[in-house]
C-alpha atoms as a PDB file:
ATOM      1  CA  UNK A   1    -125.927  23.050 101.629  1.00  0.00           C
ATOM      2  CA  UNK A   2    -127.505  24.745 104.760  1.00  0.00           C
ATOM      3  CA  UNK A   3    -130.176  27.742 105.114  1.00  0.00           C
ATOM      4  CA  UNK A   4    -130.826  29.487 108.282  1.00  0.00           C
ATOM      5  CA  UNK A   5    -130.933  33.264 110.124  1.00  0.00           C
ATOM      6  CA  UNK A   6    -128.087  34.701 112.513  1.00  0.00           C
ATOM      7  CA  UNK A   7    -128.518  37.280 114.401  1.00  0.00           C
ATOM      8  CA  UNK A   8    -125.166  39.032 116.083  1.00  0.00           C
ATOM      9  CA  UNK A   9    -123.285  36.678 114.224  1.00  0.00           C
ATOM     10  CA  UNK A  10    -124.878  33.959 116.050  1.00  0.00           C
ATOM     11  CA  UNK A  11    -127.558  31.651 114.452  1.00  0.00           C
ATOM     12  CA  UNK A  12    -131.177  32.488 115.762  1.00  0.00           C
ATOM     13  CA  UNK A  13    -134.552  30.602 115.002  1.00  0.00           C
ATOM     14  CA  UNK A  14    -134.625  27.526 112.466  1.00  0.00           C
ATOM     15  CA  UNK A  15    -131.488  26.143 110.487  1.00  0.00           C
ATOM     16  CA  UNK A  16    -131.712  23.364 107.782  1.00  0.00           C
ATOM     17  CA  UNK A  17    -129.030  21.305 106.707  1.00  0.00           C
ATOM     18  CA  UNK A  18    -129.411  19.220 103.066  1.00  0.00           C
ATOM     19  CA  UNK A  19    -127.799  16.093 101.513  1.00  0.00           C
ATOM     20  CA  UNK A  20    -126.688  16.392  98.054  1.00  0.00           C
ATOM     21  CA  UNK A  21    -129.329  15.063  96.567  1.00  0.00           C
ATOM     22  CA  UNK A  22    -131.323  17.978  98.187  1.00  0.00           C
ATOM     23  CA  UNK A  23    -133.181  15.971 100.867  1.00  0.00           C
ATOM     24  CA  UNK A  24    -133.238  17.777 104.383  1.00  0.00           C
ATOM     25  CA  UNK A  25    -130.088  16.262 105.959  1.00  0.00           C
ATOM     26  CA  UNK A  26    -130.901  18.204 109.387  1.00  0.00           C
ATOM     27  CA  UNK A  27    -132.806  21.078 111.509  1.00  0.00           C
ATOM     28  CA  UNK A  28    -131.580  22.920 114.623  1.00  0.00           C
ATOM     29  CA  UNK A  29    -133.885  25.159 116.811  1.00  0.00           C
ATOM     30  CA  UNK A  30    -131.976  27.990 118.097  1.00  0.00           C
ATOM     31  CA  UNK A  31    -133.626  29.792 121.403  1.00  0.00           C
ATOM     32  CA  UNK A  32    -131.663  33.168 121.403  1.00  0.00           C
ATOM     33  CA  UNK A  33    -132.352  33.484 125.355  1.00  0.00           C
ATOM     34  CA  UNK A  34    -130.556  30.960 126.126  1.00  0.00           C
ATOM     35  CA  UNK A  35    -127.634  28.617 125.444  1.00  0.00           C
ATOM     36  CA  UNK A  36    -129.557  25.381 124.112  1.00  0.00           C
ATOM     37  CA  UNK A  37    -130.633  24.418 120.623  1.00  0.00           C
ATOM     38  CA  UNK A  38    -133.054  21.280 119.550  1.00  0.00           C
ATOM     39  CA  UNK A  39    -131.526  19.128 117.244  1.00  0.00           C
ATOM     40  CA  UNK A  40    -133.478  16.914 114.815  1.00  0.00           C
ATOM     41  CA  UNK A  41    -131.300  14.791 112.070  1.00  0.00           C
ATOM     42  CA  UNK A  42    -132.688  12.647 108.982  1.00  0.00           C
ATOM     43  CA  UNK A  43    -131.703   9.378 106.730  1.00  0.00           C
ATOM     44  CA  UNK A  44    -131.799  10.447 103.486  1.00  0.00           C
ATOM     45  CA  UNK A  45    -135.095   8.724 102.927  1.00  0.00           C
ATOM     46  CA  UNK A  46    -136.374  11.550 105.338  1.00  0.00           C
ATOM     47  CA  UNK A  47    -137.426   9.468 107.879  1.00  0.00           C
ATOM     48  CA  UNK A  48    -135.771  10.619 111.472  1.00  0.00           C
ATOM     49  CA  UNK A  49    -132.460   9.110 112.633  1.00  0.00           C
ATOM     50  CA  UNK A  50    -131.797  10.909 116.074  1.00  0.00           C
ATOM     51  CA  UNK A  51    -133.315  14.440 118.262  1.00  0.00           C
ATOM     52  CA  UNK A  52    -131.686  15.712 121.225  1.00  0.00           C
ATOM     53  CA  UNK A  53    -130.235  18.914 122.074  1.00  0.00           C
ATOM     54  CA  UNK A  54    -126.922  21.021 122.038  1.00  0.00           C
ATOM     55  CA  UNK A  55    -125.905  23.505 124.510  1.00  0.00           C
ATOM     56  CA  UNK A  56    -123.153  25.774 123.235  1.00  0.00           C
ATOM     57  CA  UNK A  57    -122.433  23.419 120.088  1.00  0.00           C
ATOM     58  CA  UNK A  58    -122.225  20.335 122.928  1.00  0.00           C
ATOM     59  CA  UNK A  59    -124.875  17.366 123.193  1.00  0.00           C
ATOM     60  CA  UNK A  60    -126.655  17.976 126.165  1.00  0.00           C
ATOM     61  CA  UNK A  61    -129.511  16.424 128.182  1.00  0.00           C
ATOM     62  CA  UNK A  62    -131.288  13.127 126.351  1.00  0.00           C
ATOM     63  CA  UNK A  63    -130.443  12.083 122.559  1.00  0.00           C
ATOM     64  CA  UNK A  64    -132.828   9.757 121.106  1.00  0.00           C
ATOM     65  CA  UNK A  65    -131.419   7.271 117.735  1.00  0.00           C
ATOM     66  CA  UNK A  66    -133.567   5.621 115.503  1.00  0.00           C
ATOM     67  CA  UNK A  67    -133.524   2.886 113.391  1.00  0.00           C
ATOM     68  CA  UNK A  68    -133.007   3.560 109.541  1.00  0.00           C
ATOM     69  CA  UNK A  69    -134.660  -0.058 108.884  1.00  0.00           C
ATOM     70  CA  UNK A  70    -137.394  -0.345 111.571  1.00  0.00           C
ATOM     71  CA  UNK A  71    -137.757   3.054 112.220  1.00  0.00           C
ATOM     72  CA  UNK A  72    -137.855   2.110 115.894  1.00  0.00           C
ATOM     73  CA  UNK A  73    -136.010   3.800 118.970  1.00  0.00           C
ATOM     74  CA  UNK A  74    -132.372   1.511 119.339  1.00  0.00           C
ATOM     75  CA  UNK A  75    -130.762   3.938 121.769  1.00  0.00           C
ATOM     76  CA  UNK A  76    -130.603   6.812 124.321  1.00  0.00           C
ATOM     77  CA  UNK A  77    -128.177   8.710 126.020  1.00  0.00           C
ATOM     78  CA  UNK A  78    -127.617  11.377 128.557  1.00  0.00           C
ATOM     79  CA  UNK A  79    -125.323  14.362 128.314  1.00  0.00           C
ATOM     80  CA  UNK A  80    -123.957  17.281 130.164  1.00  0.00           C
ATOM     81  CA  UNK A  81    -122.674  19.838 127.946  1.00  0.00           C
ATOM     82  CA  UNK A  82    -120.656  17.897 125.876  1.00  0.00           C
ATOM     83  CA  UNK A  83    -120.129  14.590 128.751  1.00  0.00           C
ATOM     84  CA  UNK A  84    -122.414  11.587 129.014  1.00  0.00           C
ATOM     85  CA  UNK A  85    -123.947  11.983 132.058  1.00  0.00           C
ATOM     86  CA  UNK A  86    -126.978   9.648 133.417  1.00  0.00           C
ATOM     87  CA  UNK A  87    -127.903   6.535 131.900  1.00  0.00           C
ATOM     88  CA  UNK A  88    -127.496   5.376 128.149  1.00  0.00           C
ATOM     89  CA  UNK A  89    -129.802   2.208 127.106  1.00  0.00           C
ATOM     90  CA  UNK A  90    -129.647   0.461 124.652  1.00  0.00           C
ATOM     91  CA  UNK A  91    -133.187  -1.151 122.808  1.00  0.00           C
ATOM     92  CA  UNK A  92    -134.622  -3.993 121.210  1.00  0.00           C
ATOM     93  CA  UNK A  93    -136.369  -3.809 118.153  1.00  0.00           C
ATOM     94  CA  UNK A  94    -139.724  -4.458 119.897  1.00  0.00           C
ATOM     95  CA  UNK A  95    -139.084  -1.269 122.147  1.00  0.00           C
ATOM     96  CA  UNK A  96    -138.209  -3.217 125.591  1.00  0.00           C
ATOM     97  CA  UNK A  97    -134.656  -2.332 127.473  1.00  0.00           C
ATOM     98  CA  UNK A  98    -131.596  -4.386 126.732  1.00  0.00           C
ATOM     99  CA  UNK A  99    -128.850  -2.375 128.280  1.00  0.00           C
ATOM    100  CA  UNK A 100    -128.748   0.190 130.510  1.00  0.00           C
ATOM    101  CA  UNK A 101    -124.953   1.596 131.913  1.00  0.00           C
ATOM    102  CA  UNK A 102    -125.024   4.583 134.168  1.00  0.00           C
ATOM    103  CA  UNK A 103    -122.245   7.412 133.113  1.00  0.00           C
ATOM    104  CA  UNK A 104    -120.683  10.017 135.175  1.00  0.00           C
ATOM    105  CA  UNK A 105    -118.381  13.048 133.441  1.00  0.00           C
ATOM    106  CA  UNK A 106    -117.758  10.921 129.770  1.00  0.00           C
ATOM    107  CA  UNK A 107    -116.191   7.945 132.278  1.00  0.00           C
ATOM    108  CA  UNK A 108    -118.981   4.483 133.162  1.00  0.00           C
ATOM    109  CA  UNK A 109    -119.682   5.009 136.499  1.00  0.00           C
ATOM    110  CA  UNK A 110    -122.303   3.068 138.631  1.00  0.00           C
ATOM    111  CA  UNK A 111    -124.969   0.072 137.340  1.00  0.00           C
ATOM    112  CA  UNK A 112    -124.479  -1.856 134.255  1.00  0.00           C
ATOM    113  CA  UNK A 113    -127.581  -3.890 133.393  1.00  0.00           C
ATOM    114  CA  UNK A 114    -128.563  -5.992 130.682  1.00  0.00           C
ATOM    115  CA  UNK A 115    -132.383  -7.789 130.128  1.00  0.00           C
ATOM    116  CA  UNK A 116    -133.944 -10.103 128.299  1.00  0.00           C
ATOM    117  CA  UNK A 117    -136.874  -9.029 126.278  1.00  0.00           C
ATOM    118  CA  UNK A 118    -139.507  -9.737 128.815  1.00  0.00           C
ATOM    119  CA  UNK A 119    -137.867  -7.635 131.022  1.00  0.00           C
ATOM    120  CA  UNK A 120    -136.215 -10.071 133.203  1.00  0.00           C
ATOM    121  CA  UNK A 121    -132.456  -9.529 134.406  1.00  0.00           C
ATOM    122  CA  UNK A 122    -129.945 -11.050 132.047  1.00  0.00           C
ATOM    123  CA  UNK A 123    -126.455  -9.422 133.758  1.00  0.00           C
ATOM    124  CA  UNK A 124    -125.629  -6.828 136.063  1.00  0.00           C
ATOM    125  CA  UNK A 125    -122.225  -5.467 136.636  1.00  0.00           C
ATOM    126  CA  UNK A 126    -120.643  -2.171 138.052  1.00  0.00           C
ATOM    127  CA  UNK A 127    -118.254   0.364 137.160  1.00  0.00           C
ATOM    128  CA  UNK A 128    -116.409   2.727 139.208  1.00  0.00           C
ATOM    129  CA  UNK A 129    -114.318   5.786 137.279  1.00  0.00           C
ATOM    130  CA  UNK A 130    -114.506   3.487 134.077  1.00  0.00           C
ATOM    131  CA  UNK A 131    -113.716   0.109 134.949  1.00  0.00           C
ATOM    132  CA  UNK A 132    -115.422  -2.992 136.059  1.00  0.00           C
ATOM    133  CA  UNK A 133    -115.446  -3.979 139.458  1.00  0.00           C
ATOM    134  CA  UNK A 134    -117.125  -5.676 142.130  1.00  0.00           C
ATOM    135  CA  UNK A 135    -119.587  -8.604 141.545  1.00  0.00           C
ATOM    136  CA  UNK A 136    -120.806  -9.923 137.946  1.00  0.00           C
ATOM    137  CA  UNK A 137    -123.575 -12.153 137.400  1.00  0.00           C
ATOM    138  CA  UNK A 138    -125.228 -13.164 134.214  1.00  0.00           C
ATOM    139  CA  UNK A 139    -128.581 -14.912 134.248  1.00  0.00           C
ATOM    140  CA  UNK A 140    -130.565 -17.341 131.890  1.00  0.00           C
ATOM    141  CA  UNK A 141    -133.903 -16.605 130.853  1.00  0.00           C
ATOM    142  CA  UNK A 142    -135.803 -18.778 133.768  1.00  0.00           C
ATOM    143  CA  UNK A 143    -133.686 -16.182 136.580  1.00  0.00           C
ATOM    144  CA  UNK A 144    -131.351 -18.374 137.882  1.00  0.00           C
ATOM    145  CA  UNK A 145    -127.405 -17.985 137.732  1.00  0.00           C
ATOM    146  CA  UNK A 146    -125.473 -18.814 134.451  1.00  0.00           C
ATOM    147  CA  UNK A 147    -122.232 -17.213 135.790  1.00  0.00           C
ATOM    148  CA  UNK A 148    -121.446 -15.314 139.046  1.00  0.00           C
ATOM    149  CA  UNK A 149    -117.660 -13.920 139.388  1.00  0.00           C
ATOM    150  CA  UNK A 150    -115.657 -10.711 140.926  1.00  0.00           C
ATOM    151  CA  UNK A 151    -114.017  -8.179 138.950  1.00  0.00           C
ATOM    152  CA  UNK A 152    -111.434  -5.627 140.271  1.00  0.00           C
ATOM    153  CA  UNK A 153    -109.940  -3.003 138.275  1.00  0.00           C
ATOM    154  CA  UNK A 154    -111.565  -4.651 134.882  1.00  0.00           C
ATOM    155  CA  UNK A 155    -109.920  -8.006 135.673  1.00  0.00           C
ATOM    156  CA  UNK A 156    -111.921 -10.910 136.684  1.00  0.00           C
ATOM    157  CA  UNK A 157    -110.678 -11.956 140.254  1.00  0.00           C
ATOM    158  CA  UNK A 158    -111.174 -14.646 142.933  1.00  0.00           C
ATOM    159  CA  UNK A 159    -113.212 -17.437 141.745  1.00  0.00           C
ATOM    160  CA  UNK A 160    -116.247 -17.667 139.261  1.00  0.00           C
ATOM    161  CA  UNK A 161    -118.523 -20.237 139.442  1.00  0.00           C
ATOM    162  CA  UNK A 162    -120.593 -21.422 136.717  1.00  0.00           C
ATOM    163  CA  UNK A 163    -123.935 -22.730 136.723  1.00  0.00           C
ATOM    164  CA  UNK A 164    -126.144 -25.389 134.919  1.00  0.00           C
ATOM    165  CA  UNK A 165    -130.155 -24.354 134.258  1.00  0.00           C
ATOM    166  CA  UNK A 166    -130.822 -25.890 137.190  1.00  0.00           C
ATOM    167  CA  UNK A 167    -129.140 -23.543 139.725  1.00  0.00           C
ATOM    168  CA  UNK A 168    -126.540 -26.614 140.058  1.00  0.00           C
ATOM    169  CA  UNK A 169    -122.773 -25.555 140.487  1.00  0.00           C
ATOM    170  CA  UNK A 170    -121.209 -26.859 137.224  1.00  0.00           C
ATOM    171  CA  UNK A 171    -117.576 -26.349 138.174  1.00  0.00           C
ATOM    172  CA  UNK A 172    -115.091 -22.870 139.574  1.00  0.00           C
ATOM    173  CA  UNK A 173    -112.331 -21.518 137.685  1.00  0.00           C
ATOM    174  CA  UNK A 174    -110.140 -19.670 139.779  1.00  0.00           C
ATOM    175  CA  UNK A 175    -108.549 -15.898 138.279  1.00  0.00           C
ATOM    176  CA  UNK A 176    -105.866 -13.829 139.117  1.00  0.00           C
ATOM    177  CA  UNK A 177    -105.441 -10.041 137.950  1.00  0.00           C
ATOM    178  CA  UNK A 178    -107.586 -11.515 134.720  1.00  0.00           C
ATOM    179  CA  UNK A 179    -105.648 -14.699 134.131  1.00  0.00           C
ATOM    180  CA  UNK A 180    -107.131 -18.009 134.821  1.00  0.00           C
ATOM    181  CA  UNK A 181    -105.270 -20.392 137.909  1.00  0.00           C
ATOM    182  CA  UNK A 182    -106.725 -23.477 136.163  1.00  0.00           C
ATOM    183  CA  UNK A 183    -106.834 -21.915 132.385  1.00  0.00           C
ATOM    184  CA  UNK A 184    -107.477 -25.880 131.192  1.00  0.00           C
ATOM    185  CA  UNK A 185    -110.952 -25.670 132.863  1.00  0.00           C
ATOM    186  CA  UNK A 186    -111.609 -22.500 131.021  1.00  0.00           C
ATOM    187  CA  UNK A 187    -113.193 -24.176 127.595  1.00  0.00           C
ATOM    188  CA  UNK A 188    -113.466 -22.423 124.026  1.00  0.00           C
ATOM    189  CA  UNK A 189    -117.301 -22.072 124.586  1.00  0.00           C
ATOM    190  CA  UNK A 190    -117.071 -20.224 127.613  1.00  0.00           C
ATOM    191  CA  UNK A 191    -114.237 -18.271 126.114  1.00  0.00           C
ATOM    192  CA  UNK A 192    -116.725 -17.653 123.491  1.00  0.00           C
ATOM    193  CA  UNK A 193    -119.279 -16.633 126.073  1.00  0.00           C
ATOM    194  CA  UNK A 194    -117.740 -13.880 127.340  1.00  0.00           C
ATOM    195  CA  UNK A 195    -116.744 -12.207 124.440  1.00  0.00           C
ATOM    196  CA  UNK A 196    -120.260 -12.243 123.184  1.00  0.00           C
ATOM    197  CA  UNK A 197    -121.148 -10.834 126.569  1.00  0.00           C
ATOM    198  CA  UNK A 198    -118.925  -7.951 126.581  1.00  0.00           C
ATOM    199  CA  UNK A 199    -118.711  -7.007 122.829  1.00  0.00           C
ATOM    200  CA  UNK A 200    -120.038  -3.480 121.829  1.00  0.00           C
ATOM    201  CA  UNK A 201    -123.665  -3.639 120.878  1.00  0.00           C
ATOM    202  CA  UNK A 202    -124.272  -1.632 117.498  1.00  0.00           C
ATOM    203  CA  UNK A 203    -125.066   2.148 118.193  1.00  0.00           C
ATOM    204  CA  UNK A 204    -125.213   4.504 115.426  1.00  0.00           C
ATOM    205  CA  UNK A 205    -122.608   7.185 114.907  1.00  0.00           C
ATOM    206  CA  UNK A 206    -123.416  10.345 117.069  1.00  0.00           C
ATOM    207  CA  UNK A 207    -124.305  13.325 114.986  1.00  0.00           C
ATOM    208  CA  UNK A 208    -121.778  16.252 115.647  1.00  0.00           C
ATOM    209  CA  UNK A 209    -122.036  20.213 114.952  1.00  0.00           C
ATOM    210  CA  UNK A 210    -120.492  19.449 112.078  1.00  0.00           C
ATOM    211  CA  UNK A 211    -123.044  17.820 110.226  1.00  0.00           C
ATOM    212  CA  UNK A 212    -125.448  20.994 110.402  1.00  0.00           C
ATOM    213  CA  UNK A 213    -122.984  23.139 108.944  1.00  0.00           C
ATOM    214  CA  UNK A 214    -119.857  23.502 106.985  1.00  0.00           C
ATOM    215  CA  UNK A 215    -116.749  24.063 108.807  1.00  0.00           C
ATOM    216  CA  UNK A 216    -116.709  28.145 107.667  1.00  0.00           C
ATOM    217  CA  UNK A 217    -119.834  28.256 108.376  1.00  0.00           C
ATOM    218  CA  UNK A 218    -120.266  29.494 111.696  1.00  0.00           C
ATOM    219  CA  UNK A 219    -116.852  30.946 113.086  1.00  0.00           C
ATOM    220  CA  UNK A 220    -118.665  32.130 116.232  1.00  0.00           C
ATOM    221  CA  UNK A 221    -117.592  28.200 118.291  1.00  0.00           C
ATOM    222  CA  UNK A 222    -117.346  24.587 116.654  1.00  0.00           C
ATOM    223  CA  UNK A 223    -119.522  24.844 114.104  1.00  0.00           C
END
């Protein structure tokens, strides 16, 4: 199931972690001068599904997850001791930025950006202690203005204005603490729109202490 040294009743040096089948599940790097450990966890197959690193048994600084099908990077995230903390981004299969969203203390805080794949704008947003607010714009491909709006306390607010390809108003739809004033201008597709705008982009499930070692197996903190 796992193989490693401790030292003190602590873990020193290299630990493995296996899958059943007896492939290497998982390896941790323990530094015994200091707090942190290097993490580095497997698909089965053995090829690598995330790396990052753990101080006291909490993510910490950048963790880097992999594709199981392309193999590529998909996303990134920043932690502090256990917290996201920095920017997460989010990648498309060619390597190029999709979304980045700036975190302070676990809680979205600052810039939310999202690009096509040439690297041009495709939305930016802002949060502040977790929630949308202040202006929201989403772009087409050519750079002009698909959608420009106001949110305040995660509720869309004042009017939003939406735009055809050619930078032409196409018509306003006026909100109120989220809730359209003129709901019969607000059509299915663009109902449709911004739930494809704001739905959760697939991340893989964040590897936790737990998967390097069974719950009795290290009774010195969460492991």
């Amino acid at each position: 199931m796992y193989q490693g040294f401790f030292k003190n009743d602590k873990p020193a040096g290299e630990m493995k972690r296996y899958f059943e089948s007896g492939n290497l599940k998982a390896i941790l790097i323990f530094n015994e001068q200091t707090e942190y450990s290097s993490a580095k966890i497997y698909y089965e197959d053995g090829t690598l599904a995330s790396d990052g690193f753990y101080a006291n048994s909490k993510k910490d600084s950048v963790w880097n997850y992999y594709s199981y099908y392309d193999k590529q990077l998909k996303s990134r995230e920043a932690y502090k001791k256990g917290m996201k903390h920095g920017f997460s981004s989010e990648y498309y299969p060619g390597g190029s930025c999709f979304e980045k969203t700036e975190w302070k203390n676990n809680m979205k805080e600052g810039i939310r950006e999202q690009y096509f794949e040439d690297g041009s704008v495709r939305l930016k947003a802002k949060y502040i202690q977790g929630k949308l607010t202040g202006n929201y714009i989403v772009y087409y491909s050519n750079g002009r203005p698909m959608v420009k709006g106001r949110y305040e306390d995660d509720k869309r607010e004042g009017d939003w204005v939406y735009f055809n390809e050619n930078g032409n108003g196409n018509h306003v739809i006026s909100f109120s603490g989220g809730k359209p004033l003129n709901e019969d201008v607000l059509t299915r597709q663009q109902q449709e729109f911004f739930r494809k705008i704001e739905e959760n982009v697939g991340k893989f499930k964040e590897p936790e202490p737990a998967d390097f070692f069974p719950r009795n197996g290290y009774e010195g903190n969460e492991y």
